[in-house]
N, C-alpha and C. Protein backbone atom coordinates (compact mmCIF):
# COMPACT_ATOMS: atom_id res chain seq x y z
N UNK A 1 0.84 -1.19 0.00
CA UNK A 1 0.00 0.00 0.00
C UNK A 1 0.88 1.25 0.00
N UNK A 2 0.08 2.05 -0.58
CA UNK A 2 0.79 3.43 -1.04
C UNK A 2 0.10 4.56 -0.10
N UNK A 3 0.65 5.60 -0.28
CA UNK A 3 0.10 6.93 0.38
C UNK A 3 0.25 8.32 -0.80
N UNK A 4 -0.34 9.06 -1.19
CA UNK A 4 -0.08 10.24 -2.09
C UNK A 4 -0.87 11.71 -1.55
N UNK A 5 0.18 12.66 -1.43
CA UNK A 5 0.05 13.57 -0.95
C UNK A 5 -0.03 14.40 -1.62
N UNK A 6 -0.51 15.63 -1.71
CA UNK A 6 -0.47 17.16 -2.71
C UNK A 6 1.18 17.24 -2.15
N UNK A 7 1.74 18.51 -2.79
CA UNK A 7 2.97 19.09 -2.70
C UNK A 7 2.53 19.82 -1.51
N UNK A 8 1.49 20.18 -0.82
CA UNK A 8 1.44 21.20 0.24
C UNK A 8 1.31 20.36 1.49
N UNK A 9 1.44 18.78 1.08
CA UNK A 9 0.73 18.09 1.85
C UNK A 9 -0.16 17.32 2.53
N UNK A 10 -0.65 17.97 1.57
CA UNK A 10 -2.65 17.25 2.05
C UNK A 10 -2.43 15.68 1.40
N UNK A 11 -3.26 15.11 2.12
CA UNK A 11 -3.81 13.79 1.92
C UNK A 11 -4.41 13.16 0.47
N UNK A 12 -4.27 12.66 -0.47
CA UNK A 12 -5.44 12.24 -1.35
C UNK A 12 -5.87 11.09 -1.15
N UNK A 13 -4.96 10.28 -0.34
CA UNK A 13 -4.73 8.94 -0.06
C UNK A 13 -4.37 8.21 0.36
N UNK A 14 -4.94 7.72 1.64
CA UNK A 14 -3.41 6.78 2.33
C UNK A 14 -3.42 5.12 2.15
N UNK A 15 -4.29 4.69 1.23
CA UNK A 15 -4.61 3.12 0.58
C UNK A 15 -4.46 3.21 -0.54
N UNK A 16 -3.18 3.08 -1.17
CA UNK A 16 -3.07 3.27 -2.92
C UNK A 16 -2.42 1.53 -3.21
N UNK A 17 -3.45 0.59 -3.94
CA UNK A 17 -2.88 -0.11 -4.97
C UNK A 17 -2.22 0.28 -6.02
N UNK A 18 -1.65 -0.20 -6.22
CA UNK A 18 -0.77 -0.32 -7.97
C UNK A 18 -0.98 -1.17 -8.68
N UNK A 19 -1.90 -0.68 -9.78
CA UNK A 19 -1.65 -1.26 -10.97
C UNK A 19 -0.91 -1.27 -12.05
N UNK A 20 0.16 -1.74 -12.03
CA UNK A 20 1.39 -1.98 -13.16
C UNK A 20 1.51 -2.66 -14.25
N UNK A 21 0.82 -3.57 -14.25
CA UNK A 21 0.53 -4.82 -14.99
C UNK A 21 -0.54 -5.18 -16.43
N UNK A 22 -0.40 -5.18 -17.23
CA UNK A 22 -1.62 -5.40 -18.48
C UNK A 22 -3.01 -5.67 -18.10
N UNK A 23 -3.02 -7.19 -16.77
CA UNK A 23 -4.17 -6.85 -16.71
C UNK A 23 -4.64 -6.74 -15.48
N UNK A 24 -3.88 -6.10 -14.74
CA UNK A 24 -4.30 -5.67 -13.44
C UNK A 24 -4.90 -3.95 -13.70
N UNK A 25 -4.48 -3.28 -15.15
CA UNK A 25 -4.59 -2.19 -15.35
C UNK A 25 -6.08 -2.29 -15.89
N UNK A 26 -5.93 -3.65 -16.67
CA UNK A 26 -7.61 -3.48 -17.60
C UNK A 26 -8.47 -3.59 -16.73
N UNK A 27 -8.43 -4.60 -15.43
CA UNK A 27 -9.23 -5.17 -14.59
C UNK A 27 -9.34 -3.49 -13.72
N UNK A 28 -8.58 -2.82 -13.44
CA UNK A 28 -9.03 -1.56 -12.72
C UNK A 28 -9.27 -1.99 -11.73
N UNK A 29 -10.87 -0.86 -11.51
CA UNK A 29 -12.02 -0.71 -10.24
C UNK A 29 -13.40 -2.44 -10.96
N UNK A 30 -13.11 -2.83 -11.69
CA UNK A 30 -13.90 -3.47 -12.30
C UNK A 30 -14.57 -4.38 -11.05
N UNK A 31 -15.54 -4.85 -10.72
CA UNK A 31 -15.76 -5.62 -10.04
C UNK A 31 -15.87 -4.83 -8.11
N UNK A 32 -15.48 -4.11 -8.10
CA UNK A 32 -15.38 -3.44 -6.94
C UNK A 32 -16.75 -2.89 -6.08
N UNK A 33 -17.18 -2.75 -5.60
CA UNK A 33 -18.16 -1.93 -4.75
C UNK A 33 -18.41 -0.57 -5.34
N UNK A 34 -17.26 0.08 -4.37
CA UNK A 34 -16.84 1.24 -4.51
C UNK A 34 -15.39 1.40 -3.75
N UNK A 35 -15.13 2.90 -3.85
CA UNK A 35 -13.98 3.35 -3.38
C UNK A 35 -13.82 4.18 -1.87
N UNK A 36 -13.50 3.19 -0.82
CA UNK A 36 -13.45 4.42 0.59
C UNK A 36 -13.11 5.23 0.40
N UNK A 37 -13.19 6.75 1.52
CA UNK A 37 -12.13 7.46 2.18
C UNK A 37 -11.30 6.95 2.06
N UNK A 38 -10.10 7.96 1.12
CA UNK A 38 -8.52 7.27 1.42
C UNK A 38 -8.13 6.08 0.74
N UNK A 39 -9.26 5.61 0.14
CA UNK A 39 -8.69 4.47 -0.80
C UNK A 39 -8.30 5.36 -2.29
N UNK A 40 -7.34 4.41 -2.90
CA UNK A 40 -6.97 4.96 -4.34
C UNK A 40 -7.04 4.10 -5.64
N UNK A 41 -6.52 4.06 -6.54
CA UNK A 41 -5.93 3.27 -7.39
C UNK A 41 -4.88 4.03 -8.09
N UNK A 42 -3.54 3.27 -8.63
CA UNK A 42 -2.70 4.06 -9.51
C UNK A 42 -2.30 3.37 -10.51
N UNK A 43 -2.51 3.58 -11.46
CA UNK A 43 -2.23 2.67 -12.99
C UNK A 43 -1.39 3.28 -13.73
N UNK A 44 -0.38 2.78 -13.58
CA UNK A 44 1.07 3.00 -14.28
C UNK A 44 1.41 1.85 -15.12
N UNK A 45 2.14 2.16 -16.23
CA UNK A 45 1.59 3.14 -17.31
C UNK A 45 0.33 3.54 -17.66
N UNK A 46 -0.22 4.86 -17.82
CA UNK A 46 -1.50 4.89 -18.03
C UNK A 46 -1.42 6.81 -18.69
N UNK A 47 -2.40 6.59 -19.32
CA UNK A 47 -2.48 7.77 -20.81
C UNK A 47 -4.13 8.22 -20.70
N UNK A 48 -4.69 7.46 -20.15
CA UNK A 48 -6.68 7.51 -20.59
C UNK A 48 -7.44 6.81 -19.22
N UNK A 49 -8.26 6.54 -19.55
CA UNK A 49 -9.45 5.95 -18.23
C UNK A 49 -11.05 5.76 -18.68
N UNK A 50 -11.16 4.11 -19.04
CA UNK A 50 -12.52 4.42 -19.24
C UNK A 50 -13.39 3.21 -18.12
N UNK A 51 -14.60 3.53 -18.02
CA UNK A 51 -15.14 3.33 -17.22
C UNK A 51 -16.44 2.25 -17.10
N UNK A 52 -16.36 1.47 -18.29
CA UNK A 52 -16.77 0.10 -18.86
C UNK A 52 -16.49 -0.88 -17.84
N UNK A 53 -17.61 -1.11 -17.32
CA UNK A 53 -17.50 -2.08 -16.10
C UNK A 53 -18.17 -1.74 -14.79
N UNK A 54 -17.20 -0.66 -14.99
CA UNK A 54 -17.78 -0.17 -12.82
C UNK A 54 -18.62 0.47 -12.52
N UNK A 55 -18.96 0.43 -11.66
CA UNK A 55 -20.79 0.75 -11.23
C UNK A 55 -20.79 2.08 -9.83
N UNK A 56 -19.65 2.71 -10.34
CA UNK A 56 -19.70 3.92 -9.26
C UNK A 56 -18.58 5.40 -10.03
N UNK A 57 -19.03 6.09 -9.62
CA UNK A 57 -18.27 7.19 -10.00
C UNK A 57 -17.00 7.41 -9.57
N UNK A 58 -15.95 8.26 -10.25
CA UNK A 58 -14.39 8.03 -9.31
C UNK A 58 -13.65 9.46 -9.96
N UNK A 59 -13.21 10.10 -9.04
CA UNK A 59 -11.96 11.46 -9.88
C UNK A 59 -10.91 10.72 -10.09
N UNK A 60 -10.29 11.20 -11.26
CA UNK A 60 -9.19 10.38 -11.50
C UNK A 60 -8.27 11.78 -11.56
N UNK A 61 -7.08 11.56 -11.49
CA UNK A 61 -5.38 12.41 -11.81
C UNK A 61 -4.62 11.99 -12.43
N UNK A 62 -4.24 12.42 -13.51
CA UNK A 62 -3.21 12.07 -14.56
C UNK A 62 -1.92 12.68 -14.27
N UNK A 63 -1.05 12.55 -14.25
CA UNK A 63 0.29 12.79 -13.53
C UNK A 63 1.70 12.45 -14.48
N UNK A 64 2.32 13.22 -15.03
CA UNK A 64 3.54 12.96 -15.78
C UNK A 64 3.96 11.69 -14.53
N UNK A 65 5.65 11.58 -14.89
CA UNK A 65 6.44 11.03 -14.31
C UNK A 65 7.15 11.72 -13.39
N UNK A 66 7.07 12.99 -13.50
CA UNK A 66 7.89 13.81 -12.00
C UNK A 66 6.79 14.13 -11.29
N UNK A 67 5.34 13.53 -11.01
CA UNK A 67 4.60 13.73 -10.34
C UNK A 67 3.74 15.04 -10.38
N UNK A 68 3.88 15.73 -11.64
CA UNK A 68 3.09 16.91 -12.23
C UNK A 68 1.46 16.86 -12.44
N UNK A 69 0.95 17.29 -12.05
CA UNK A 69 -0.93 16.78 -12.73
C UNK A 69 -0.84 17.43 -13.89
N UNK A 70 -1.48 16.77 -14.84
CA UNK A 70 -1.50 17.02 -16.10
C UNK A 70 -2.97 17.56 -16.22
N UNK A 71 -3.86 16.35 -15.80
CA UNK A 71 -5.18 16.79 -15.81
C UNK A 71 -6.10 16.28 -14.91
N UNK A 72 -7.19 16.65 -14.31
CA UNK A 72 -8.16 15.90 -13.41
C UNK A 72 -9.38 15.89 -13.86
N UNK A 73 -10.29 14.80 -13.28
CA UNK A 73 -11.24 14.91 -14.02
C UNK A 73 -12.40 14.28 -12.94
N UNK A 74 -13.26 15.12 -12.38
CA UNK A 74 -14.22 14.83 -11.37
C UNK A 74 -15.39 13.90 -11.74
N UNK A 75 -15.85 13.02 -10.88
CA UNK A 75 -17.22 12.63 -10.75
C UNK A 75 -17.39 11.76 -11.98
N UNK A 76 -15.80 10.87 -12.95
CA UNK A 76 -16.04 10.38 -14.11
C UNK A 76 -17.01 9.41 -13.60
N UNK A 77 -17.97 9.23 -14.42
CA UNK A 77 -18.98 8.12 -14.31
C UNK A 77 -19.28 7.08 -14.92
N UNK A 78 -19.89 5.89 -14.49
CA UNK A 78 -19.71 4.08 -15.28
C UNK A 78 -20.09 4.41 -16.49
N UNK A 79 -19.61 4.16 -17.37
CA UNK A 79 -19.42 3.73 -18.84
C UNK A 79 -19.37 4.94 -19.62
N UNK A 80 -18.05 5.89 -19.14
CA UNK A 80 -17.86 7.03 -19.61
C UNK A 80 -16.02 6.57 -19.73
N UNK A 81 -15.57 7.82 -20.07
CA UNK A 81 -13.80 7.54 -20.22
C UNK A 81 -13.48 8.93 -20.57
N UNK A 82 -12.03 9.08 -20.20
CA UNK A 82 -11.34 10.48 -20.60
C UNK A 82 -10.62 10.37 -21.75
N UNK A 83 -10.28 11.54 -22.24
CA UNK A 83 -9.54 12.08 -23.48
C UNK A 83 -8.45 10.74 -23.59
N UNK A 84 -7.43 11.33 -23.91
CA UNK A 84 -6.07 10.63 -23.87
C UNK A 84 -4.91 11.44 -23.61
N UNK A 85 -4.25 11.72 -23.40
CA UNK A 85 -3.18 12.96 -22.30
C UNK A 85 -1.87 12.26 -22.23
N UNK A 86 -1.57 12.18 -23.70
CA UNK A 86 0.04 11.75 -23.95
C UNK A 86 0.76 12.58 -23.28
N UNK A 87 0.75 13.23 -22.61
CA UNK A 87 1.70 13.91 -21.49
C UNK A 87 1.80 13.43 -20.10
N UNK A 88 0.83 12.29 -20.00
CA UNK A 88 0.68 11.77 -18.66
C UNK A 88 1.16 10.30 -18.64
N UNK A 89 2.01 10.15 -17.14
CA UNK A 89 2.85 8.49 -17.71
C UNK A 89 1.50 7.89 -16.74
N UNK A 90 0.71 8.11 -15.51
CA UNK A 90 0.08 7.50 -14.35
C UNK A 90 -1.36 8.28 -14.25
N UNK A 91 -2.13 7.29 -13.95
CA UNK A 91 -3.51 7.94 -13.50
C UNK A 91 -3.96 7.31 -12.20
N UNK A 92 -4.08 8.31 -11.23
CA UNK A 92 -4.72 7.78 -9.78
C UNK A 92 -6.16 7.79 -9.50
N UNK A 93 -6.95 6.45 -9.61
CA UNK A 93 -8.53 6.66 -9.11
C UNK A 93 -8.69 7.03 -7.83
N UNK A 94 -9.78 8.03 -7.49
CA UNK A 94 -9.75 8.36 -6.41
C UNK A 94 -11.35 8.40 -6.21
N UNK A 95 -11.64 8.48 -4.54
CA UNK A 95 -13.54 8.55 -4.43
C UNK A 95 -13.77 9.96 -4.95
N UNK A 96 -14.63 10.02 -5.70
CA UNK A 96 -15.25 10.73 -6.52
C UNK A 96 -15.69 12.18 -4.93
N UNK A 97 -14.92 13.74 -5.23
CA UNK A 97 -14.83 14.53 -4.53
C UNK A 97 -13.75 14.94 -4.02
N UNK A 98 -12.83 13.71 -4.33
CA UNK A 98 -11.37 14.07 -3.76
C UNK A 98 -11.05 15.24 -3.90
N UNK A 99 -10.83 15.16 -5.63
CA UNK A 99 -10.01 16.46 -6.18
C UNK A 99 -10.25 17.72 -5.72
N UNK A 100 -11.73 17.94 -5.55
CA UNK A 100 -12.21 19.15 -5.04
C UNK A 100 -12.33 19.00 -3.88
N UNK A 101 -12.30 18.14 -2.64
CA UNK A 101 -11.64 18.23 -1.64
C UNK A 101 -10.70 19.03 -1.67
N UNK A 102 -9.63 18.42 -1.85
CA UNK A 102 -7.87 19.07 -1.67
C UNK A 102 -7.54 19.57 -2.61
N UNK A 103 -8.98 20.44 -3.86
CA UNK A 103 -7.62 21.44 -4.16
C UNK A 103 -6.39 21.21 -5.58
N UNK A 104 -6.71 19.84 -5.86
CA UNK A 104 -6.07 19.56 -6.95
C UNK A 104 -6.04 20.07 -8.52
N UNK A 105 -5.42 20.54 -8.69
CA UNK A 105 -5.50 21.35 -10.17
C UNK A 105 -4.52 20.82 -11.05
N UNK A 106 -4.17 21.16 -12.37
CA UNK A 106 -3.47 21.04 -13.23
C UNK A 106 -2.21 21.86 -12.36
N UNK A 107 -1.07 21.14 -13.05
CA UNK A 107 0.36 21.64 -12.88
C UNK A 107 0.78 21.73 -11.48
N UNK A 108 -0.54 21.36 -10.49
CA UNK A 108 -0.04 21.06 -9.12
C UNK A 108 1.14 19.93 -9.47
N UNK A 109 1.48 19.23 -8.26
CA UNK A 109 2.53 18.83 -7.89
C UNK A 109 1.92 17.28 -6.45
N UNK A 110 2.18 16.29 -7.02
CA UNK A 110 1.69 15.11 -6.11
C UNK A 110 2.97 13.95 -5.79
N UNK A 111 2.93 13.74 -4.71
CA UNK A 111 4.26 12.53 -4.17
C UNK A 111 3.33 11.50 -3.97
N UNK A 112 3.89 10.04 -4.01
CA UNK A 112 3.51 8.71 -3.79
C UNK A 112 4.41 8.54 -3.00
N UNK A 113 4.27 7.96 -1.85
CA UNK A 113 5.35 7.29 -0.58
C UNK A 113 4.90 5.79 -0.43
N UNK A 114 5.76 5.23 -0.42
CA UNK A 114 5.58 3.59 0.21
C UNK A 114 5.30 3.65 1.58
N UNK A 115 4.48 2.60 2.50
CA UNK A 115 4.29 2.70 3.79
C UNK A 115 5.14 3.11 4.67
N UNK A 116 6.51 3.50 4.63
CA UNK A 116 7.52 3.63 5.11
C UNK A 116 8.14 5.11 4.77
N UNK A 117 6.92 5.84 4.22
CA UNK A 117 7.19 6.99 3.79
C UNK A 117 8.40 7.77 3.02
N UNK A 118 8.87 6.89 2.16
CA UNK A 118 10.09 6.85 1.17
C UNK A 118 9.20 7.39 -0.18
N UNK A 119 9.72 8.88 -0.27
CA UNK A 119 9.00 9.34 -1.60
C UNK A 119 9.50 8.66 -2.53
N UNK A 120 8.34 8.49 -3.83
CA UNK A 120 8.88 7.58 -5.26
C UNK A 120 8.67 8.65 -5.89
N UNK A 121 7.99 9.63 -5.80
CA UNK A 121 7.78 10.61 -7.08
C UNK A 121 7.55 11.79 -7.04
């Protein structure tokens, strides 16, 4: 499990899976409930997000590789999907409100820490 913070700090997440994998990426939120407080998802490599399958709404964050937001996108909903954002290497699912929770915008700035709080990004 992962943790990802804004650059100021704030919280987006302190339960982040990783999805790295072909089809741990396709499989997503697929099959899921929904998403707690504080739960995440992060799908690396990832460019897009569609939403074929899951049965709940989710903000997602697209994020270069130095941890830049490229783009966010609130309240995406089941059997919808985003653009494509060849500028983005990672996309983090998040419960739908996050973003506008904390504030997240384009060209902000987001860290991923391992449980041990060792920044990766």
């Amino acid at each position: 499990m992962y943790t990802v913070r804004h650059a100021t700090g704030q919280l987006l997440a302190d339960r982040v899976e990783i999805a790295d994998g072909t089809w741990s990426r396709l499989r997503g939120l697929i099959g899921k409930p929904s998403l707690d407080a504080g739960e995440g998802l992060l799908l690396t490599p990832c460019q897009a997000v569609n939403m074929y399958g899951v049965r709940f709404a989710v903000d997602v964050v697209f994020m270069d590789e130095s941890g830049r937001v490229v783009a966010t996108y609130e309240h995406l909903g089941p059997g919808t999907r985003t653009r494509v954002h060849r500028d983005a290497y990672q996309a983090l699912e998040l419960p739908a409100g996050t973003v506008n929770r904390t504030g997240t915008h384009a060209g902000d700035r987001v860290r991923l820490e391992d449980q041990h709080h060792d920044a990766l990004s």
